[in-house]
N, C-alpha and C. Protein backbone atom coordinates (compact mmCIF):
# COMPACT_ATOMS: atom_id res chain seq x y z
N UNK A 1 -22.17 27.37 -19.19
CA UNK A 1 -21.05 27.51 -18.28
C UNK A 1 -20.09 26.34 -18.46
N UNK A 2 -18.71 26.47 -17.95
CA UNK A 2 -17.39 25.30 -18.49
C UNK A 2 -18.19 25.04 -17.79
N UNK A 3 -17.48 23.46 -17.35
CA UNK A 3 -17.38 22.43 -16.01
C UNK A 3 -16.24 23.61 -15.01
N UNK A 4 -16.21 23.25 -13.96
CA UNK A 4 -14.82 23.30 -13.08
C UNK A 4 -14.25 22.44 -12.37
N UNK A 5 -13.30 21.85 -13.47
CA UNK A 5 -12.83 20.16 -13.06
C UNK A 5 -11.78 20.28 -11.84
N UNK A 6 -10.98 21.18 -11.85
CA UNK A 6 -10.36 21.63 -10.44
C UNK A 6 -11.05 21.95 -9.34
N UNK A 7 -11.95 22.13 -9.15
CA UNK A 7 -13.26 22.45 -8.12
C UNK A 7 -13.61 20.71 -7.68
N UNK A 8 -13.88 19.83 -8.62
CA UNK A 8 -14.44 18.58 -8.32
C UNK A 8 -13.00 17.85 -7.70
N UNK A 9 -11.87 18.05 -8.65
CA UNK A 9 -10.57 17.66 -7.98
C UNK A 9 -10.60 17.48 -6.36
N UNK A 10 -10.78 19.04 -5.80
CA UNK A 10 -10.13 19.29 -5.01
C UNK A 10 -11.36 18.86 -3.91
N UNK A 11 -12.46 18.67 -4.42
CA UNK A 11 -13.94 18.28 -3.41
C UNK A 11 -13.77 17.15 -2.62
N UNK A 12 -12.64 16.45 -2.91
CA UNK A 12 -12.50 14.75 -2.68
C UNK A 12 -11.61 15.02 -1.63
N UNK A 13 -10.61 16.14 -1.24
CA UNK A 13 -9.83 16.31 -0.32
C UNK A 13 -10.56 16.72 1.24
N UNK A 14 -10.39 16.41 1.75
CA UNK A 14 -10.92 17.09 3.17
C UNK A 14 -10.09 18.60 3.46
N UNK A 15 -10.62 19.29 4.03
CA UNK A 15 -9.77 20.57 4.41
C UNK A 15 -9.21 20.50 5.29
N UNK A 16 -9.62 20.32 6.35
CA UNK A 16 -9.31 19.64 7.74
C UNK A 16 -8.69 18.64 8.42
N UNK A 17 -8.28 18.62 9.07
CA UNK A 17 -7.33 17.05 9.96
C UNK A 17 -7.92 16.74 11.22
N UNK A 18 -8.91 16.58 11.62
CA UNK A 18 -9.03 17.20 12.93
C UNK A 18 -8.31 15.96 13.40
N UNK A 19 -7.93 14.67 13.43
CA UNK A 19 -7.20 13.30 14.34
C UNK A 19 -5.96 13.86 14.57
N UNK A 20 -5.38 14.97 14.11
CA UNK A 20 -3.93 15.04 14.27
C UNK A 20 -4.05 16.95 15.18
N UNK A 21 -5.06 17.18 14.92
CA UNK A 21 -5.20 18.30 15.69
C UNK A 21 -4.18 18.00 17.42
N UNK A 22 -4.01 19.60 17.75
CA UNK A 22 -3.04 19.48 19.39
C UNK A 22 -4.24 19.38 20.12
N UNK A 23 -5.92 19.80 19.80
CA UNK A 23 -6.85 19.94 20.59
C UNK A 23 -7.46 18.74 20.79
N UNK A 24 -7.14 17.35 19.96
CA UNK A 24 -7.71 16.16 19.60
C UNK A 24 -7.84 15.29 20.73
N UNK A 25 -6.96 15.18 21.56
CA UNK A 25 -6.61 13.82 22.55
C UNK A 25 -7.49 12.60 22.48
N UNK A 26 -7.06 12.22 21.32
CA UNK A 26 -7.95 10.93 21.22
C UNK A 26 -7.66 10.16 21.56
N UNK A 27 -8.42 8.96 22.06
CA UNK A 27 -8.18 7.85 23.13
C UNK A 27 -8.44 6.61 21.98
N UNK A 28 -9.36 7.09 20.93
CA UNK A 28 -9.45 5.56 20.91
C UNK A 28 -10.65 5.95 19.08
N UNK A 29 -10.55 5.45 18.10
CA UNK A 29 -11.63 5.85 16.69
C UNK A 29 -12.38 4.44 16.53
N UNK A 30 -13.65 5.29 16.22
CA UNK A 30 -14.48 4.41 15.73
C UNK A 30 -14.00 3.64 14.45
N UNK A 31 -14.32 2.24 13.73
CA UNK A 31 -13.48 1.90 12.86
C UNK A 31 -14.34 2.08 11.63
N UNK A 32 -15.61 1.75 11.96
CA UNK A 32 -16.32 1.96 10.67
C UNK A 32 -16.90 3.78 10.21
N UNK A 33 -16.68 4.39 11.43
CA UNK A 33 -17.00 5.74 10.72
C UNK A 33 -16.05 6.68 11.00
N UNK A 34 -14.58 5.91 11.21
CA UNK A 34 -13.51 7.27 11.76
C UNK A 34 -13.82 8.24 12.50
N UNK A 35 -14.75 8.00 13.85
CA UNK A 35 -15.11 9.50 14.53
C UNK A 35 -14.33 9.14 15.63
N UNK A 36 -13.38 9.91 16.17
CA UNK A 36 -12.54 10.20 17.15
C UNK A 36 -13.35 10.09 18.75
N UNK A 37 -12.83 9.70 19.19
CA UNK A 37 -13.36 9.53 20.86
C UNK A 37 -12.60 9.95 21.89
N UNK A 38 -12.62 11.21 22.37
CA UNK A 38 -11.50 11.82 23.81
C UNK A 38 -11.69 11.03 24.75
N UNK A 39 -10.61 11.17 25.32
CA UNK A 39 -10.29 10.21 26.61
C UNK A 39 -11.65 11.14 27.74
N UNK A 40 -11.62 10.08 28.82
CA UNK A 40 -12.77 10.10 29.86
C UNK A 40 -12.71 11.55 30.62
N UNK A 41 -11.36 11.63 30.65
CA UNK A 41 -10.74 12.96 31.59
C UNK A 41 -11.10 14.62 30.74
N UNK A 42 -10.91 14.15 29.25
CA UNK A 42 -11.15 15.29 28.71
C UNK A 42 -12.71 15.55 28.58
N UNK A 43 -13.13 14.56 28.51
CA UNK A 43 -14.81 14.85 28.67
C UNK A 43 -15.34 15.42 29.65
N UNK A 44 -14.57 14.77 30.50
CA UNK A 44 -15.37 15.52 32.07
C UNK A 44 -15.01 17.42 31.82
N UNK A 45 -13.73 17.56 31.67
CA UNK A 45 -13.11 18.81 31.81
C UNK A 45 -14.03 20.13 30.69
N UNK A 46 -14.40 18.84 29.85
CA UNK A 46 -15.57 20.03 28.54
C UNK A 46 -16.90 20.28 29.68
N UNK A 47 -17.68 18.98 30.03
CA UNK A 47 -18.74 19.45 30.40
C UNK A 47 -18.45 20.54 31.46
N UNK A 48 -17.55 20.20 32.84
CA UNK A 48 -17.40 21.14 33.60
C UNK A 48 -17.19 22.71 32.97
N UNK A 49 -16.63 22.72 31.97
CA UNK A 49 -16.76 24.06 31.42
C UNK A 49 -17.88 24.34 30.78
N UNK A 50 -18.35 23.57 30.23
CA UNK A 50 -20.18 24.22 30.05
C UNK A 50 -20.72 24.37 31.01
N UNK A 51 -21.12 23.72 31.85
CA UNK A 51 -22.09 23.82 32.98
C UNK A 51 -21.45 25.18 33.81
N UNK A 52 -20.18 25.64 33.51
CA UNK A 52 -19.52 26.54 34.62
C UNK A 52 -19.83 28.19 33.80
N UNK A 53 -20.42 27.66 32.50
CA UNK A 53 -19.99 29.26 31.12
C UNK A 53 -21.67 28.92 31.04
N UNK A 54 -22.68 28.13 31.47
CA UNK A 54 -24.35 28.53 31.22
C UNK A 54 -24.53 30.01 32.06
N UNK A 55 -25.30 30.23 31.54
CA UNK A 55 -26.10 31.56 32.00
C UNK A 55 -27.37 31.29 32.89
């Protein structure tokens, strides 16, 4: 089989953006592993919707 050097190219790109996402509201990134952190308000507002959508 070739290689597929355009395949490895394109492996290095992320697909995704999620820091710039409208759903993001980030408050604040971790520095050593870039993971995004929502503000306090949006956290509360997720769990209340889980706990409100359990069965």
């Amino acid at each position: 089989m070739a290689d597929n050097k355009s395949k490895e190219r394109c492996m290095a790109r992320p697909i995704e953006k999620h820091d710039t996402a409208a759903w993001a509201n980030v408050e604040k990134m971790k520095p050593g592993s870039k993971v995004t952190i929502p503000s306090e308000s949006h956290v509360r507002d997720a769990k209340d919707y889980v706990d409100a959508n359990q069965k």
